[in-house]
PDB file of N, CA and C in Angstrom:
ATOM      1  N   UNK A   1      48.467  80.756   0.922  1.00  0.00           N
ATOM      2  CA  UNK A   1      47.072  80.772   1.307  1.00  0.00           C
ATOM      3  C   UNK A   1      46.978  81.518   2.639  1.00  0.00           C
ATOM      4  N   UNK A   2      46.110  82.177   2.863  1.00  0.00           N
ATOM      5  CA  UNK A   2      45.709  83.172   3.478  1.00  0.00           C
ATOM      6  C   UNK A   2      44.642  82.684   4.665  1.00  0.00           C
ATOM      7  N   UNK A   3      44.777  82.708   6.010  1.00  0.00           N
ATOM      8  CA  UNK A   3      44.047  81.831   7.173  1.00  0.00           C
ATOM      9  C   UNK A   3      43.663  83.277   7.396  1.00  0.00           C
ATOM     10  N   UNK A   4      41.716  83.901   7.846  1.00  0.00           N
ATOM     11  CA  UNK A   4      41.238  84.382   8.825  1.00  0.00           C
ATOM     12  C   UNK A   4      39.944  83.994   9.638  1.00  0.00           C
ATOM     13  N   UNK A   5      39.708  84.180  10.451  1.00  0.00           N
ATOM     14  CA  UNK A   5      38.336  83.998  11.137  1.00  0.00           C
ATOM     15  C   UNK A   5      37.803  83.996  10.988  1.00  0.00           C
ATOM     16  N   UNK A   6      37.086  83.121  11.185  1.00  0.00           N
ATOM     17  CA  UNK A   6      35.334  83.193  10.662  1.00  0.00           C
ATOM     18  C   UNK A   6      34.505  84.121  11.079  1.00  0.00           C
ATOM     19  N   UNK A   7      34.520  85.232  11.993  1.00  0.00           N
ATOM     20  CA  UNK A   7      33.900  86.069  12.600  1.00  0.00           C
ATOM     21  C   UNK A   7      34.188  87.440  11.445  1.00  0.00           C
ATOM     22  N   UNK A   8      35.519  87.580  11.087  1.00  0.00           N
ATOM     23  CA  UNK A   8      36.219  88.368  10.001  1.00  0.00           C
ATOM     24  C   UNK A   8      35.689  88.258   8.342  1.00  0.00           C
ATOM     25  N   UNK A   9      35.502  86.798   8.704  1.00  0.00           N
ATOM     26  CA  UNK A   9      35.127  86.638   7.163  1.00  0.00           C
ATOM     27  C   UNK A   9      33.572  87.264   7.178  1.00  0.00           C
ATOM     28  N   UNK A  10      32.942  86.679   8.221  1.00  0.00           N
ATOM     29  CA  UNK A  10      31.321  86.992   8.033  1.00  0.00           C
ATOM     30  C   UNK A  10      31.128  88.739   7.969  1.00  0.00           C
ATOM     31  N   UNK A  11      32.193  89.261   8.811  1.00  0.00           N
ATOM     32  CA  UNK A  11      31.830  90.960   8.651  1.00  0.00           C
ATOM     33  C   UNK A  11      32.771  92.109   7.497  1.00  0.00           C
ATOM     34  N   UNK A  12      33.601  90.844   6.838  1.00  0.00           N
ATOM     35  CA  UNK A  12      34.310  91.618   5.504  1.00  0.00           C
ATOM     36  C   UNK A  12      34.129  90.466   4.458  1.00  0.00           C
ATOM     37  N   UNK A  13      32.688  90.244   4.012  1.00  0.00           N
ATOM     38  CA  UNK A  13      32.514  89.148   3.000  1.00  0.00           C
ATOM     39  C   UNK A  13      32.824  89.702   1.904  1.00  0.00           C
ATOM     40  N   UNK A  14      32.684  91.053   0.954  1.00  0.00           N
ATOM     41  CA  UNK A  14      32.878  91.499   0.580  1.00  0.00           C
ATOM     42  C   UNK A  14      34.267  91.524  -0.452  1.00  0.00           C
ATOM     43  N   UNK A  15      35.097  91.832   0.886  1.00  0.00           N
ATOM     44  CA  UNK A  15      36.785  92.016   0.895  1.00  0.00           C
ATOM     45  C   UNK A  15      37.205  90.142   0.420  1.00  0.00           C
ATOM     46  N   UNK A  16      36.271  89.364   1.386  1.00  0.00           N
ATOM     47  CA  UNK A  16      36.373  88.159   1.198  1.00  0.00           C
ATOM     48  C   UNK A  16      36.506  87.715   0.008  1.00  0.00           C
ATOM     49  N   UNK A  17      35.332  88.079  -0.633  1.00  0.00           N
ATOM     50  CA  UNK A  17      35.035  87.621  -2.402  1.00  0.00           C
ATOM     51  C   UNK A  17      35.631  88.222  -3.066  1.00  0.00           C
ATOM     52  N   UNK A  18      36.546  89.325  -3.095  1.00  0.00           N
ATOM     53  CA  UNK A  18      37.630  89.869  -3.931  1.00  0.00           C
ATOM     54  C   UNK A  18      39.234  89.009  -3.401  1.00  0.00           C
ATOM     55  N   UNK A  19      39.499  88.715  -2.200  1.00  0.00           N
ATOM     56  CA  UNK A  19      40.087  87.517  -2.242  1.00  0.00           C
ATOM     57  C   UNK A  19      40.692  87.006  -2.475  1.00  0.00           C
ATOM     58  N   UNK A  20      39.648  85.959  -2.644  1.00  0.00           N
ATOM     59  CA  UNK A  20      39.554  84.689  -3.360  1.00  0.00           C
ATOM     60  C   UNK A  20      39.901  84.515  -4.516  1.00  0.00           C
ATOM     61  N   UNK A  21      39.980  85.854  -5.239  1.00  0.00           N
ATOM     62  CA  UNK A  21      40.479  85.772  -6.892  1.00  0.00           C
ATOM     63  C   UNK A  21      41.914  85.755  -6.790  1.00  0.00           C
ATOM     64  N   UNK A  22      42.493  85.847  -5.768  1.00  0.00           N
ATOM     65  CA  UNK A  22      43.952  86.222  -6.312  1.00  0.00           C
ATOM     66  C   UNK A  22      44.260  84.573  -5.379  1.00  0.00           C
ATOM     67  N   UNK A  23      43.875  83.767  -4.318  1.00  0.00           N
ATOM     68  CA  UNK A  23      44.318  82.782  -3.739  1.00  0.00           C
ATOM     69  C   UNK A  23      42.955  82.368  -3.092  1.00  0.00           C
ATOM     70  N   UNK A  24      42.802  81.215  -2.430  1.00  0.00           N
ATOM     71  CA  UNK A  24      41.956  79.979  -1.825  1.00  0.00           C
ATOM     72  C   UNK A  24      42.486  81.101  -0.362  1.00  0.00           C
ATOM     73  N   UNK A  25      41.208  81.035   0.560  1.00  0.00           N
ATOM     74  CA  UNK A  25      41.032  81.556   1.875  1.00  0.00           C
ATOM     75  C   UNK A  25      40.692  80.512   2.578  1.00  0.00           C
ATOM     76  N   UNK A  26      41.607  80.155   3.767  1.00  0.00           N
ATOM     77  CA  UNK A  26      40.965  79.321   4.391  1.00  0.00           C
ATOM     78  C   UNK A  26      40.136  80.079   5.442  1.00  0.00           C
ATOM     79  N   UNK A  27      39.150  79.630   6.203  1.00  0.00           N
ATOM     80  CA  UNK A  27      38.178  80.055   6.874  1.00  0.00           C
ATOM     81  C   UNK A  27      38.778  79.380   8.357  1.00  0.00           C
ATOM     82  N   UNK A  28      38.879  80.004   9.655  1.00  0.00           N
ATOM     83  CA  UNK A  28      39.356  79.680  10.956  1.00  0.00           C
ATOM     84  C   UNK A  28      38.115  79.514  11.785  1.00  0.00           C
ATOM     85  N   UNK A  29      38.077  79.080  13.001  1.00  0.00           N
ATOM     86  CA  UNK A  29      36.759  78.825  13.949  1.00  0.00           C
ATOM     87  C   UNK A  29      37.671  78.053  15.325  1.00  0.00           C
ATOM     88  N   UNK A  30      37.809  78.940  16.069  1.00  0.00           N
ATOM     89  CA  UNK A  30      38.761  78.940  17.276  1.00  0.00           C
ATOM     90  C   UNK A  30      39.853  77.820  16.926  1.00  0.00           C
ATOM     91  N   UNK A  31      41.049  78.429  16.292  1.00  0.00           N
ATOM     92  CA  UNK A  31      42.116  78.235  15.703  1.00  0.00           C
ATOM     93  C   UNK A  31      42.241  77.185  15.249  1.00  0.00           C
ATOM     94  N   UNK A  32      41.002  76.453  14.401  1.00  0.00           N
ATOM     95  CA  UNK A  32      41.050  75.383  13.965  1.00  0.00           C
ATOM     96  C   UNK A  32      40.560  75.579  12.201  1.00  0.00           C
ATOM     97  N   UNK A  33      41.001  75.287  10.891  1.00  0.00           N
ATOM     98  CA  UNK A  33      40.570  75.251   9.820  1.00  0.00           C
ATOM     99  C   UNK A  33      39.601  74.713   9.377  1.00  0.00           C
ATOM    100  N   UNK A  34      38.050  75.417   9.336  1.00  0.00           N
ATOM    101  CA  UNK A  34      36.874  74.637   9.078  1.00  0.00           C
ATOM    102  C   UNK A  34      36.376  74.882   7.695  1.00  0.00           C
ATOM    103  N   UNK A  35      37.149  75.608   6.798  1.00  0.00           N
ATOM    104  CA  UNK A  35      36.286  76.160   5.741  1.00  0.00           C
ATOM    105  C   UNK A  35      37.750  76.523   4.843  1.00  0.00           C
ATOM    106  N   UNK A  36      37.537  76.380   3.432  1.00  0.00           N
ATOM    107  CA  UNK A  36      37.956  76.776   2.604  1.00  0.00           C
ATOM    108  C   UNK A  36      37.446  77.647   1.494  1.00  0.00           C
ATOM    109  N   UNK A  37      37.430  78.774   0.920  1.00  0.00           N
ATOM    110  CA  UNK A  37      36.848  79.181   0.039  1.00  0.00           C
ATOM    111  C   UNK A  37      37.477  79.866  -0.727  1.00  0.00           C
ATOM    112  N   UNK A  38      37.584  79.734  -2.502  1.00  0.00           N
ATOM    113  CA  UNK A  38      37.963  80.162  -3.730  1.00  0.00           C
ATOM    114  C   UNK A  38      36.825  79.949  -4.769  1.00  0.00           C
ATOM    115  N   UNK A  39      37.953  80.783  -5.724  1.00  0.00           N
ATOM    116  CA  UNK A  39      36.961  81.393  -6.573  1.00  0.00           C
ATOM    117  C   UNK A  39      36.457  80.031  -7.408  1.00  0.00           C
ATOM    118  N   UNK A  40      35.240  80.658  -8.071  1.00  0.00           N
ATOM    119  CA  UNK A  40      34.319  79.733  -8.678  1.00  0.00           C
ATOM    120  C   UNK A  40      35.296  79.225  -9.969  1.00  0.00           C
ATOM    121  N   UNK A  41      36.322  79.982 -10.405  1.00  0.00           N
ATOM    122  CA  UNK A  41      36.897  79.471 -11.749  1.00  0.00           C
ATOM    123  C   UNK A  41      38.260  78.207 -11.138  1.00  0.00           C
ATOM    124  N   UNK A  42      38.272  78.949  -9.755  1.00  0.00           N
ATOM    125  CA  UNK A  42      39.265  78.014  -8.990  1.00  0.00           C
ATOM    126  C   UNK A  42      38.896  76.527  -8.764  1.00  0.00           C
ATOM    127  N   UNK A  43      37.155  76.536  -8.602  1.00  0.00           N
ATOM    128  CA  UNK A  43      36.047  75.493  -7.992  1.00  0.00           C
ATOM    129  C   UNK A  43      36.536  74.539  -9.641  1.00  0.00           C
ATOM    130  N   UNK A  44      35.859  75.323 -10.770  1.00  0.00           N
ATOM    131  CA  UNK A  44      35.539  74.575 -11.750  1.00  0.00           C
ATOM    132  C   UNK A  44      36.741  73.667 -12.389  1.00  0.00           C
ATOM    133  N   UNK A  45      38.025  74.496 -12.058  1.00  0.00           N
ATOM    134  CA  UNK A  45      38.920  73.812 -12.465  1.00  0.00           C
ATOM    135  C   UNK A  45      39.438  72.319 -11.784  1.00  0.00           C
ATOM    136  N   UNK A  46      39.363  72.532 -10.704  1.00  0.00           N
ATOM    137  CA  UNK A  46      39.611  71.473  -9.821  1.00  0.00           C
ATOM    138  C   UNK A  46      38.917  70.380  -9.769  1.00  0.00           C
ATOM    139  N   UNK A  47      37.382  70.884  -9.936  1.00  0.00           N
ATOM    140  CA  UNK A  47      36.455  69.388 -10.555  1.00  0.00           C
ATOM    141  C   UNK A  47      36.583  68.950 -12.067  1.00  0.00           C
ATOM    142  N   UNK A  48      37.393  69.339 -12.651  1.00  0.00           N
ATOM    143  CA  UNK A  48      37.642  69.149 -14.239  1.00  0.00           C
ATOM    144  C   UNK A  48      38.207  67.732 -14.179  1.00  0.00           C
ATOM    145  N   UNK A  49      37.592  66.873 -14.684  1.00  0.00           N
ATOM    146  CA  UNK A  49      38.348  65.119 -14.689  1.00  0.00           C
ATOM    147  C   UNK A  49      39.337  64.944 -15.554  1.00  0.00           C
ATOM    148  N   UNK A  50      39.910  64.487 -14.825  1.00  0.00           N
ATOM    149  CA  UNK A  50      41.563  63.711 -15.864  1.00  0.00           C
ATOM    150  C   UNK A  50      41.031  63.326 -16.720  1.00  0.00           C
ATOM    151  N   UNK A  51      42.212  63.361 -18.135  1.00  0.00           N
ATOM    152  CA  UNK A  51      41.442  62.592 -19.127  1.00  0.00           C
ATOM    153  C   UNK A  51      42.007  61.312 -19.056  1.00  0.00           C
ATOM    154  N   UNK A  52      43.517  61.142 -18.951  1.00  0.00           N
ATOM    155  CA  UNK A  52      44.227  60.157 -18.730  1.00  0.00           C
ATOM    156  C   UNK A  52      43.766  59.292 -17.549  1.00  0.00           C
ATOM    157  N   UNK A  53      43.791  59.884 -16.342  1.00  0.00           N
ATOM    158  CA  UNK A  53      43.937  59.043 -15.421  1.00  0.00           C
ATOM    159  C   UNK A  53      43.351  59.748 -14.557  1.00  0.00           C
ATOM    160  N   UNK A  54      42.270  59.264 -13.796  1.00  0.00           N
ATOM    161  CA  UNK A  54      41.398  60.277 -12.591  1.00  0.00           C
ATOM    162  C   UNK A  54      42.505  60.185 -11.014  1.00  0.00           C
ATOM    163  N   UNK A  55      42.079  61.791 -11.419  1.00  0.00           N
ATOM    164  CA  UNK A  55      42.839  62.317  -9.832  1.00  0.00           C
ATOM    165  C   UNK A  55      42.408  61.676  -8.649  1.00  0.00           C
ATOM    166  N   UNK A  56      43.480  61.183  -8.007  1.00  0.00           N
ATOM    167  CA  UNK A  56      44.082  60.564  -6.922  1.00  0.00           C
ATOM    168  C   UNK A  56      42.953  60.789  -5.667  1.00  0.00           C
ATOM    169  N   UNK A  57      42.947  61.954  -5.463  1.00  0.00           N
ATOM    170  CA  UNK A  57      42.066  62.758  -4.295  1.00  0.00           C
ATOM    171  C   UNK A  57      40.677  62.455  -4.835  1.00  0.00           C
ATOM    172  N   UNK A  58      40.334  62.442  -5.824  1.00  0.00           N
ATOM    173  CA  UNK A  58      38.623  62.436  -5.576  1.00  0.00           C
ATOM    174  C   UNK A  58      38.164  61.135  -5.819  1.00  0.00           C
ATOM    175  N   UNK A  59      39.064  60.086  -5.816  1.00  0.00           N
ATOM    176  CA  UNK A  59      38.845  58.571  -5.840  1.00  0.00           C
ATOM    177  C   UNK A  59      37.973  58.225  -4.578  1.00  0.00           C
ATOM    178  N   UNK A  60      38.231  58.627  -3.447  1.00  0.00           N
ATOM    179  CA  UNK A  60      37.264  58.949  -2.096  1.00  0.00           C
ATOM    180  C   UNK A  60      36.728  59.412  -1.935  1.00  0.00           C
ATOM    181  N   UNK A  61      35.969  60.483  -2.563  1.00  0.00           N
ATOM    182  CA  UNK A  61      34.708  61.661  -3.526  1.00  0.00           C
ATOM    183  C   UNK A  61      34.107  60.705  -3.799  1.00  0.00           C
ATOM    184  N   UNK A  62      34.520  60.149  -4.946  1.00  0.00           N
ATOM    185  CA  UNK A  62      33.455  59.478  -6.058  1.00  0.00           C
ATOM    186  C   UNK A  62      33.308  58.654  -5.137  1.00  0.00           C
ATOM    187  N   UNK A  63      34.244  57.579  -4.211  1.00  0.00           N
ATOM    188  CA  UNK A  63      33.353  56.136  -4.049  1.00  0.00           C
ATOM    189  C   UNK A  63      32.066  56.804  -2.263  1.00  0.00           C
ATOM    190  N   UNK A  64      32.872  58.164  -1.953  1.00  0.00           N
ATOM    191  CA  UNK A  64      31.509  58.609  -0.480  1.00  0.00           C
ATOM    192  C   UNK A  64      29.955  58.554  -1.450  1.00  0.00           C
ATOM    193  N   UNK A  65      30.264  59.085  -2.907  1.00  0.00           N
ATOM    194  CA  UNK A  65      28.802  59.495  -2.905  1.00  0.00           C
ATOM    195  C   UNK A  65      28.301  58.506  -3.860  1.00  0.00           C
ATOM    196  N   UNK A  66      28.971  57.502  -4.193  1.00  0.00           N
ATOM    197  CA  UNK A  66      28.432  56.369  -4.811  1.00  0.00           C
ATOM    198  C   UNK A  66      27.498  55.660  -3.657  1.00  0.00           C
ATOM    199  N   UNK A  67      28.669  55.661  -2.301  1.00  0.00           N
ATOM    200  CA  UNK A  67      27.376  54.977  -1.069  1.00  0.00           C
ATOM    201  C   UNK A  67      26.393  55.421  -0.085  1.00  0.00           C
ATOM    202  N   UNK A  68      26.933  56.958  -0.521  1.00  0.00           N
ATOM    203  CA  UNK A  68      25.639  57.709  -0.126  1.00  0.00           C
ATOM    204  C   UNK A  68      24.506  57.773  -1.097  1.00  0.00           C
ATOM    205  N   UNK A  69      24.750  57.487  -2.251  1.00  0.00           N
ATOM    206  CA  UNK A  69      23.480  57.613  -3.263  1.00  0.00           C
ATOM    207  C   UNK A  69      22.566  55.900  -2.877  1.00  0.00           C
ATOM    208  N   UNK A  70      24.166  54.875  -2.329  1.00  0.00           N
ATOM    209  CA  UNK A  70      23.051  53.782  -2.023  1.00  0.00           C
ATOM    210  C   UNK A  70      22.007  53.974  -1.227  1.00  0.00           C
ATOM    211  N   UNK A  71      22.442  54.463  -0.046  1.00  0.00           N
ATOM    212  CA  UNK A  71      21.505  55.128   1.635  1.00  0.00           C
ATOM    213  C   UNK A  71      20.552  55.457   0.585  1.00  0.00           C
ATOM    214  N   UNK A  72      20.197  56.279   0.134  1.00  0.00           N
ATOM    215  CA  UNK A  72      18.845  57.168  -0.602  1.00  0.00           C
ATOM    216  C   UNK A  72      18.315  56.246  -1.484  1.00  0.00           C
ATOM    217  N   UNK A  73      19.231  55.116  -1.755  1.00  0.00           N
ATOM    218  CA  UNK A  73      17.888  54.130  -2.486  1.00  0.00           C
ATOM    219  C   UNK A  73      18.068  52.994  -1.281  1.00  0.00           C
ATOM    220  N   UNK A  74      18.354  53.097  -0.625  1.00  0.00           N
ATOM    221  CA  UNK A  74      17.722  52.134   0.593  1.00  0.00           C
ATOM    222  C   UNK A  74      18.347  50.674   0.688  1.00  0.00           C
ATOM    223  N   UNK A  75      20.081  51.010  -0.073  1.00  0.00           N
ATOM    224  CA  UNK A  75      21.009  50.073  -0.203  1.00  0.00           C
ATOM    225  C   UNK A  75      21.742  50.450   1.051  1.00  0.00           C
ATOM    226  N   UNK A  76      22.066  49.479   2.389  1.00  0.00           N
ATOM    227  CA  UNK A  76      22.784  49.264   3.170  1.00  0.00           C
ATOM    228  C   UNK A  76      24.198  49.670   2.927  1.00  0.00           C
ATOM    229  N   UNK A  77      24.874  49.828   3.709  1.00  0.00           N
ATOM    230  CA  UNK A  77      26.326  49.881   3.523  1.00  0.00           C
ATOM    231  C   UNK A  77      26.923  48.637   4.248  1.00  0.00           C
ATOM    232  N   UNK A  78      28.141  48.184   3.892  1.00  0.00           N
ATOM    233  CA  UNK A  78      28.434  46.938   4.888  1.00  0.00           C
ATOM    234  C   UNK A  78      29.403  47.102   5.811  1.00  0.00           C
ATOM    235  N   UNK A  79      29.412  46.398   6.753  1.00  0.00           N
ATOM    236  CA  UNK A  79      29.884  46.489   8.195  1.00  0.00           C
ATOM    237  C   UNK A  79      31.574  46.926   7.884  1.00  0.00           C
ATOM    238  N   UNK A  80      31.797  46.449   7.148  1.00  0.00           N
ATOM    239  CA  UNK A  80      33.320  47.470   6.514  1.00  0.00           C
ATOM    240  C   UNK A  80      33.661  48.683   6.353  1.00  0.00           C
ATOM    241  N   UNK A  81      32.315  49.124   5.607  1.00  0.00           N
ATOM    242  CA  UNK A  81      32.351  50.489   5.566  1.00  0.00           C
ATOM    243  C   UNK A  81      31.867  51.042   6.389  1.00  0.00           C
ATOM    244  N   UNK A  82      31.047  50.766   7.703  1.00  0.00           N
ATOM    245  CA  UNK A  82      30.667  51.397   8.684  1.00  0.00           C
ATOM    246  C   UNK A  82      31.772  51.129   9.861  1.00  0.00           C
ATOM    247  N   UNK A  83      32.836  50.390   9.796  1.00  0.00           N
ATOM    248  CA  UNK A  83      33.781  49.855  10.886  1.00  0.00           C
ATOM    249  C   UNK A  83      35.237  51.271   9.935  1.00  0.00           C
ATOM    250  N   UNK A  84      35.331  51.770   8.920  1.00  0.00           N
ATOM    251  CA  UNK A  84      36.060  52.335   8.542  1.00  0.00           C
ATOM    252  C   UNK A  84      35.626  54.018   8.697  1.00  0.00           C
ATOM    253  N   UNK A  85      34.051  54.544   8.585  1.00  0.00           N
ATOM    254  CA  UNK A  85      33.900  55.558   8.746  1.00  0.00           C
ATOM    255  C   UNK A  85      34.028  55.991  10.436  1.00  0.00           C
ATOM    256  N   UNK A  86      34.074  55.132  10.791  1.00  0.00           N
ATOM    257  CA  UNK A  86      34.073  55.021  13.017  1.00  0.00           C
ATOM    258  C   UNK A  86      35.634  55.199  13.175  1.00  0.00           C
ATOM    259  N   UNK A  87      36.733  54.430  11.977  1.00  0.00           N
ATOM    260  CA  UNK A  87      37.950  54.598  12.262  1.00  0.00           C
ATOM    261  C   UNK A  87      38.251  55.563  12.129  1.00  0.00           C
ATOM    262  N   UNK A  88      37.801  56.425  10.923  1.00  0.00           N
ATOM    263  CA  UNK A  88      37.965  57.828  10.396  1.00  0.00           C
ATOM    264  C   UNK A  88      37.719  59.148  11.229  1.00  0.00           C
ATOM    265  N   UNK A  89      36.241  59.029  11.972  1.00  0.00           N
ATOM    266  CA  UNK A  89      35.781  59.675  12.667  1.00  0.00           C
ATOM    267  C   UNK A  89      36.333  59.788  14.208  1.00  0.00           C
ATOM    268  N   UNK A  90      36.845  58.828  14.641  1.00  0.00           N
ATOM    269  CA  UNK A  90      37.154  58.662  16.052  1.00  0.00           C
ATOM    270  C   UNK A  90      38.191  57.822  16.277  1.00  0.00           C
ATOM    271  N   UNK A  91      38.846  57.754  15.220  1.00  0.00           N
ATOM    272  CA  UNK A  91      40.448  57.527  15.441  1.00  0.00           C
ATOM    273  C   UNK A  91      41.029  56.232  15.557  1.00  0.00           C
ATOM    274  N   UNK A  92      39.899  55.008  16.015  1.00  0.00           N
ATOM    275  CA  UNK A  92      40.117  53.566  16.520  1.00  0.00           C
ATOM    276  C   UNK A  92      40.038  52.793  15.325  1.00  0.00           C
TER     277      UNK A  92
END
């Protein structure tokens, strides 16, 4: 995988989107990795669900936007999950 700048990417988007077909680009922002981007057949495959057994990694996908869909119906989250996103975010 291939790391350039985000300043690079924005003025060879182009070069960018040809790419992406051959590998995943990560995107840089003062030498830190803020962005990833591949191709759309790269996208679709990766959201493709196990049939056997759901992938490992999006077990924390599915349950963020299960409790973000609560927020939007005006279901609370509980002090667990707000004492774990503070651990996540800021390290304590």
């Amino acid at each position: 995988m291939i790391t350039i700048p985000a300043t690079d990417a924005k003025n060879r988007f182009g070069e960018l989107l040809e790419a992406v077909h051959r590998e995943p680009v990560e995107i840089s922002k003062k030498g830190r990795v803020v962005a990833v981007m591949l191709s759309a057949r790269d996208y679709q495959e990766m959201r493709k669900p196990e049939i056997d057994a759901p992938c490992k990694e999006f077990n924390g996908i599915r349950s963020w936007v299960k409790k973000h869909n609560n927020i939007k119906t005006g279901k609370p989250l509980d002090e667990g999950d707000y004492r774990k996103h503070l651990s996540e975010k800021y390290g304590k």
